[in-house]
Protein backbone atom coordinates (compact mmCIF):
# COMPACT_ATOMS: atom_id res chain seq x y z
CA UNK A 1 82.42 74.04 119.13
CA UNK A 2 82.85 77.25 117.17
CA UNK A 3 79.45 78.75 115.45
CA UNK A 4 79.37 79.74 111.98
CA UNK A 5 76.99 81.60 110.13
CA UNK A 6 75.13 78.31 108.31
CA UNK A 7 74.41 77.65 111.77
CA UNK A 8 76.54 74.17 111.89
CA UNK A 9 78.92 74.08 114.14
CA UNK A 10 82.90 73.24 113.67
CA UNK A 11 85.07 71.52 116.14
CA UNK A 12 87.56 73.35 117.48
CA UNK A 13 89.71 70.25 116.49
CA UNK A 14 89.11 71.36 113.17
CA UNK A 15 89.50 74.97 113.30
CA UNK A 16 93.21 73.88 114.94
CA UNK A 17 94.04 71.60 112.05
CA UNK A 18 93.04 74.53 109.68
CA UNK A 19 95.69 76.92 110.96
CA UNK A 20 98.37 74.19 111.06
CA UNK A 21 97.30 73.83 107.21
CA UNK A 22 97.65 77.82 106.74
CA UNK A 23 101.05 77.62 108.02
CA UNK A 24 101.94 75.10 104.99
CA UNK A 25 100.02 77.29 102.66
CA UNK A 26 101.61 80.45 103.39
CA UNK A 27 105.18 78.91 103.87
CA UNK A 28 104.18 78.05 99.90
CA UNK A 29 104.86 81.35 98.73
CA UNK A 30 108.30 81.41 99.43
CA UNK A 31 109.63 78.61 97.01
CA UNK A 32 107.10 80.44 94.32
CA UNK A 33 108.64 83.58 94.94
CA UNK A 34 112.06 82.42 94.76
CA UNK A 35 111.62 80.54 91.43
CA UNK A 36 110.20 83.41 89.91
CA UNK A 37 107.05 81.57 88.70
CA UNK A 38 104.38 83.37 87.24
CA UNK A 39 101.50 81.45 89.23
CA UNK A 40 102.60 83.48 92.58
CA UNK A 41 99.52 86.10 92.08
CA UNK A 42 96.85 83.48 91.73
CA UNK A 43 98.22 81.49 94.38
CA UNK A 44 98.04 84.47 96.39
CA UNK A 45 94.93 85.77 94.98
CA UNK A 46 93.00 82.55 95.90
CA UNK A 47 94.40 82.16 99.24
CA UNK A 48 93.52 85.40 100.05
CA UNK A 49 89.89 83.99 98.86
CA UNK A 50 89.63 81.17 101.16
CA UNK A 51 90.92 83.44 103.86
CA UNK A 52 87.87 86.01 103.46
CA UNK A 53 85.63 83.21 103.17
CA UNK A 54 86.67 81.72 105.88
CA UNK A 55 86.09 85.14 107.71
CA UNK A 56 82.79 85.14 106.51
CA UNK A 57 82.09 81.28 107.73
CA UNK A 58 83.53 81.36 111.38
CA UNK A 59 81.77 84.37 113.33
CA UNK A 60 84.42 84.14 115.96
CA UNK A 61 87.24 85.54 113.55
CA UNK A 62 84.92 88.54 112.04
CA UNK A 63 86.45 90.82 114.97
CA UNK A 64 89.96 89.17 114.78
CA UNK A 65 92.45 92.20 114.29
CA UNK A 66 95.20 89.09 113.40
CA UNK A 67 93.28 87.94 110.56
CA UNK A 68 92.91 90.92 109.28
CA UNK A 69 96.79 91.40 109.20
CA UNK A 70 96.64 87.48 107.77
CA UNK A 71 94.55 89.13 104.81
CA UNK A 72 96.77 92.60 104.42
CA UNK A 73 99.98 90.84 104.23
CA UNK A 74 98.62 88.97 101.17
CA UNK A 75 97.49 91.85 99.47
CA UNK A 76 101.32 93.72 99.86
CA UNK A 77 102.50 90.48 98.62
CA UNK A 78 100.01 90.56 95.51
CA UNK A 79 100.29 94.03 95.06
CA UNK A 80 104.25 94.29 95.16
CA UNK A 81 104.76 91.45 93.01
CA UNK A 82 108.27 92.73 92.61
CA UNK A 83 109.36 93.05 96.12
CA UNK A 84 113.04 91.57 97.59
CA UNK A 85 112.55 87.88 98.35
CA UNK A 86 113.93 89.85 101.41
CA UNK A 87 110.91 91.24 102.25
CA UNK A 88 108.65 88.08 101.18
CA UNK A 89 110.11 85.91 104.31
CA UNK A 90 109.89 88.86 106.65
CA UNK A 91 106.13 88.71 105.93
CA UNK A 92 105.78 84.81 105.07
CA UNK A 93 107.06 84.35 108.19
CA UNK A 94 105.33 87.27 109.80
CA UNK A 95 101.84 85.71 108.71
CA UNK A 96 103.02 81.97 109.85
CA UNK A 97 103.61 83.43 113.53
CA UNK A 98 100.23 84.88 113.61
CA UNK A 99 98.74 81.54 112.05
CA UNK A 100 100.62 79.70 115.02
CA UNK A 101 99.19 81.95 117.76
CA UNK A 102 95.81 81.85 116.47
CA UNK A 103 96.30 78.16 116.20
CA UNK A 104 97.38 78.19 119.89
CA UNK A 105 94.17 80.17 120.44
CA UNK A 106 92.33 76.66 120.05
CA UNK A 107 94.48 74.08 121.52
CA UNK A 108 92.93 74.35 125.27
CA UNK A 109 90.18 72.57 123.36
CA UNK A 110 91.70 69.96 121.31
């Protein structure tokens, strides 16, 4: 069980199945991206959101140095709208690694 700051706790179950999702959600930029759609900065924008509220939920990610890279890479992506698609995998990808070994972080458990 993982404490967060409403004092219920989450399953580590869940916390697992939340990272798998992330990987899904940040593999979702790419086909945005590469379409050239104009809904790419709110899609980034909000799951940027979720990510800091998350952050603010689960106490045990507040001192998590890869979240915080999970959070950055979103805001190069939002702020360099304009970047090579190039450079958009390198850090989709980047971010789905790091949601895979935080992810691994809670499989002893599930």
């Amino acid at each position: 069980m993982i404490d967060t700051v409403i004092g219920i706790p989450i399953t580590d179950e869940l916390i697992h199945n939340y990272f798998e999702s992330l990987v899904n959600s940040f593999f979702k930029i790419l086909p945005i991206r590469e379409n050239g759609e104009t809904t790419l900065p709110v899609y980034i924008q909000s799951l940027q959101a979720e990510l800091l509220g998350c952050k603010e939920l689960i106490c045990e990610l507040n001192n998590n140095p890869n979240f915080l890279t999970l959070v950055a890479i979103l805001q190069y992506l939002h702020d360099n709208p304009d970047c090579p698609v190039q450079d958009v995998k390198r850090e989709v990808f980047k971010a789905i690694g790091i949601c895979n070994k935080m992810k691994a972080q809670y499989e002893k458990a599930v």
